[in-house]
C-alpha atoms as a PDB file:
ATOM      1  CA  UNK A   1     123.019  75.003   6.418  1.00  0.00           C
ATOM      2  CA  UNK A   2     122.143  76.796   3.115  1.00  0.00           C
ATOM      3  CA  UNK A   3     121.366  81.119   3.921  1.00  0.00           C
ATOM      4  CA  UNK A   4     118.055  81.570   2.712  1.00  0.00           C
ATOM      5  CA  UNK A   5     116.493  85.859   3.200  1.00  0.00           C
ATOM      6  CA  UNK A   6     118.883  88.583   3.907  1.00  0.00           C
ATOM      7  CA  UNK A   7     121.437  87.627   6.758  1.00  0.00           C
ATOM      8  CA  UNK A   8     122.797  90.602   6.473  1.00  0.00           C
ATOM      9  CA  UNK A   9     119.974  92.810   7.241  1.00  0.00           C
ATOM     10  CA  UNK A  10     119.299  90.506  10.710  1.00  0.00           C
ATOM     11  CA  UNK A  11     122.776  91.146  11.864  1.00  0.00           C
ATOM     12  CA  UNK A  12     122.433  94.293  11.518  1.00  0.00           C
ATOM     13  CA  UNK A  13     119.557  94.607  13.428  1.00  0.00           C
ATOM     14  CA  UNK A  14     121.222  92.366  16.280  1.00  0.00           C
ATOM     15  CA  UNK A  15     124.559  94.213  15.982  1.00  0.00           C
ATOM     16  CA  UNK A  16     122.757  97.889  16.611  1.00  0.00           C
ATOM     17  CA  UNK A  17     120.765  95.637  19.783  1.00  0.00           C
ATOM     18  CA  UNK A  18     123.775  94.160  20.999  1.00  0.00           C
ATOM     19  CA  UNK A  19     125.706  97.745  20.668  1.00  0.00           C
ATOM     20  CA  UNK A  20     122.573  99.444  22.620  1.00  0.00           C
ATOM     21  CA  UNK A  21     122.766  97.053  25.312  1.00  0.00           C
ATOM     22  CA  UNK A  22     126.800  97.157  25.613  1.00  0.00           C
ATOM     23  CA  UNK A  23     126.274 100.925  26.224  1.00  0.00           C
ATOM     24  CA  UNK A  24     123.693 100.358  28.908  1.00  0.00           C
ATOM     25  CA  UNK A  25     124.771  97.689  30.930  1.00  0.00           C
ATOM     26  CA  UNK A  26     127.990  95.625  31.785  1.00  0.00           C
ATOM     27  CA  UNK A  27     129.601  93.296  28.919  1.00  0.00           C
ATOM     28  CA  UNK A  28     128.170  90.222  30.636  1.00  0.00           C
ATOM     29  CA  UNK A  29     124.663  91.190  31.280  1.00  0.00           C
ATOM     30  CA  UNK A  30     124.621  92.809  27.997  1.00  0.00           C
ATOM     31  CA  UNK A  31     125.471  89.781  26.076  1.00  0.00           C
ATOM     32  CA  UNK A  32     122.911  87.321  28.417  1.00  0.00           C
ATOM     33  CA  UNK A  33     120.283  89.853  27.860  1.00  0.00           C
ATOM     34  CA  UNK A  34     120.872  90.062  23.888  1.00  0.00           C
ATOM     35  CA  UNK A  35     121.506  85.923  23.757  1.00  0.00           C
ATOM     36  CA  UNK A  36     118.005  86.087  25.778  1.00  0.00           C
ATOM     37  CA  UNK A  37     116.126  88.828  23.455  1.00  0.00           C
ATOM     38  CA  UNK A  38     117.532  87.319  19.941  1.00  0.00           C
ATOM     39  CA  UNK A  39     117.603  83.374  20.003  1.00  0.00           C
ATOM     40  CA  UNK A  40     113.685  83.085  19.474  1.00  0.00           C
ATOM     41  CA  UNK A  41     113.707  85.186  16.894  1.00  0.00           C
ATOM     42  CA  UNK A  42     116.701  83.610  15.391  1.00  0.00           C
ATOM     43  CA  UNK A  43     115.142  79.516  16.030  1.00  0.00           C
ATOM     44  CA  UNK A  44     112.428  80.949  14.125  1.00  0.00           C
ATOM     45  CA  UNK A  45     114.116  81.855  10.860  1.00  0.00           C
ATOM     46  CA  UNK A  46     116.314  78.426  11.130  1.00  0.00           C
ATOM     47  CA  UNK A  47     113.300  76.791  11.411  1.00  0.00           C
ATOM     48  CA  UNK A  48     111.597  78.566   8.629  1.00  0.00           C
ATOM     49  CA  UNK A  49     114.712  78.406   5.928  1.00  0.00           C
ATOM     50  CA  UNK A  50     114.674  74.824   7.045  1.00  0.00           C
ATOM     51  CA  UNK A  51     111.584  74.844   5.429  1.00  0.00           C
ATOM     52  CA  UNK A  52     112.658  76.538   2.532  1.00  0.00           C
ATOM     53  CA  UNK A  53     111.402  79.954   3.352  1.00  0.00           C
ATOM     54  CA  UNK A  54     110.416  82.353   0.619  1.00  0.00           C
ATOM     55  CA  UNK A  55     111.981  79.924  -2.087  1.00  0.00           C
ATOM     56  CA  UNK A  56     109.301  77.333  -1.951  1.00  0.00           C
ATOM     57  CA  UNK A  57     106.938  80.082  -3.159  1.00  0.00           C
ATOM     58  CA  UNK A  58     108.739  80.121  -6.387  1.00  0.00           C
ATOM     59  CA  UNK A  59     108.936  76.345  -6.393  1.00  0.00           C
ATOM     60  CA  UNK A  60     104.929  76.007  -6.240  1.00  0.00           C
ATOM     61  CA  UNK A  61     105.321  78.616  -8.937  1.00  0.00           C
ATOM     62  CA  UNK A  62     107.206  76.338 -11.451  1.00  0.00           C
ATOM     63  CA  UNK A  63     105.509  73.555  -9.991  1.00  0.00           C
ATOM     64  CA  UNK A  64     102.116  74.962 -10.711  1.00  0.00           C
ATOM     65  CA  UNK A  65     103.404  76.636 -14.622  1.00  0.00           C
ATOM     66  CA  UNK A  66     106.410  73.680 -15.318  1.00  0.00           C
ATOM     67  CA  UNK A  67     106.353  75.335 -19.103  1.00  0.00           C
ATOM     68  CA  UNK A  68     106.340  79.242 -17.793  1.00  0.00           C
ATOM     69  CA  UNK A  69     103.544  82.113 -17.645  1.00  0.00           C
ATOM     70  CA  UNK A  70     102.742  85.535 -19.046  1.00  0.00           C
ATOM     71  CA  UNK A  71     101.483  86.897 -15.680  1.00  0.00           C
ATOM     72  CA  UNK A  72     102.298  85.509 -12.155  1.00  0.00           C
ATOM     73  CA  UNK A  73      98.178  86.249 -11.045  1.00  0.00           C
ATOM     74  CA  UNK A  74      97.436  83.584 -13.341  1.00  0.00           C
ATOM     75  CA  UNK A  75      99.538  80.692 -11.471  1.00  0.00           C
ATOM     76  CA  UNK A  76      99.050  81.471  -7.869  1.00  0.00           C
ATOM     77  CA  UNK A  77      96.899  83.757  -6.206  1.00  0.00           C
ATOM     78  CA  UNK A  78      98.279  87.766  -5.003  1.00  0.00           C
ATOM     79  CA  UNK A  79      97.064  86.706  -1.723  1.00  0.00           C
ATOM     80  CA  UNK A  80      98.423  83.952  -1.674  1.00  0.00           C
ATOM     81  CA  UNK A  81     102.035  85.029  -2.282  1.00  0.00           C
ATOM     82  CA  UNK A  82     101.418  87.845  -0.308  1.00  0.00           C
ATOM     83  CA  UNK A  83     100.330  85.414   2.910  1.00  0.00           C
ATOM     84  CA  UNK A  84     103.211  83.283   2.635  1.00  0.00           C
ATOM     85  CA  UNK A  85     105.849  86.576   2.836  1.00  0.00           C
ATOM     86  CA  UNK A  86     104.072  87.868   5.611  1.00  0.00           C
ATOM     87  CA  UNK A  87     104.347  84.555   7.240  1.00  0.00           C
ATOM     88  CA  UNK A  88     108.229  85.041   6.286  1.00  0.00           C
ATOM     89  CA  UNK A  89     108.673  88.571   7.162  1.00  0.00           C
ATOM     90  CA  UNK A  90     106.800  89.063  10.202  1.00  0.00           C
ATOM     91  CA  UNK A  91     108.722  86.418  12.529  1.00  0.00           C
ATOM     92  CA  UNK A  92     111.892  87.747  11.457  1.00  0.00           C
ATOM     93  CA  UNK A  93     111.658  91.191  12.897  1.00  0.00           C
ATOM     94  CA  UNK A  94     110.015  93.036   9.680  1.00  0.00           C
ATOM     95  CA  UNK A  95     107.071  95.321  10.749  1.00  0.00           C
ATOM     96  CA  UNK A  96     106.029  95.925   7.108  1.00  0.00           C
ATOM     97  CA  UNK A  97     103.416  93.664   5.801  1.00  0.00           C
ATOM     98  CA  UNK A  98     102.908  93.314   1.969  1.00  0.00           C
ATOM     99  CA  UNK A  99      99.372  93.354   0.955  1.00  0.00           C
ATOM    100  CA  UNK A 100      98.161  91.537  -2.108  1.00  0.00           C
END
């Protein structure tokens, strides 16, 4: 499978989970109970670079303006671009929305 977003960044976040719960509980439940809190989260990204995550923005982009632009708010609407990170961001973990 082709890594779409910032793998790094999510293992990070699991890594600092996974160490919280190792110094909490035993190695076993520690690991069940990460496996438990993470795989959702994790389907959901597969799913959604399956899908082409944030690059299909930039292929309606050239898709939309095939011989270029001056200004992206001419080709596709703030709002729009700013709806489809969101839609990106937010499953994966990232409380931050962008606004348009």
């Amino acid at each position: 499978m082709i890594q779409n977003g910032h793998p790094a960044n999510y293992t990070g976040l699991t890594d600092a989970t996974l160490s919280q719960a190792l110094s909490d509980d035993e190695p076993v439940t520690a690991f069940e109970s990460n496996e438990r809190a993470r795989r959702p989260m994790t389907s959901e990204i597969v799913r959604m670079n399956r899908m082409m995550g944030l690059d299909a923005v930039l292929d309606l982009v050239d898709e939309l303006a095939p011989t270029g632009f001056a200004r992206i708010e001419d080709v596709l609407d703030p709002a729009e671009i700013a709806s489809r990170i969101n839609n990106h961001k937010l499953p994966a973990g990232y409380a931050r929305k962008v606004s348009a």
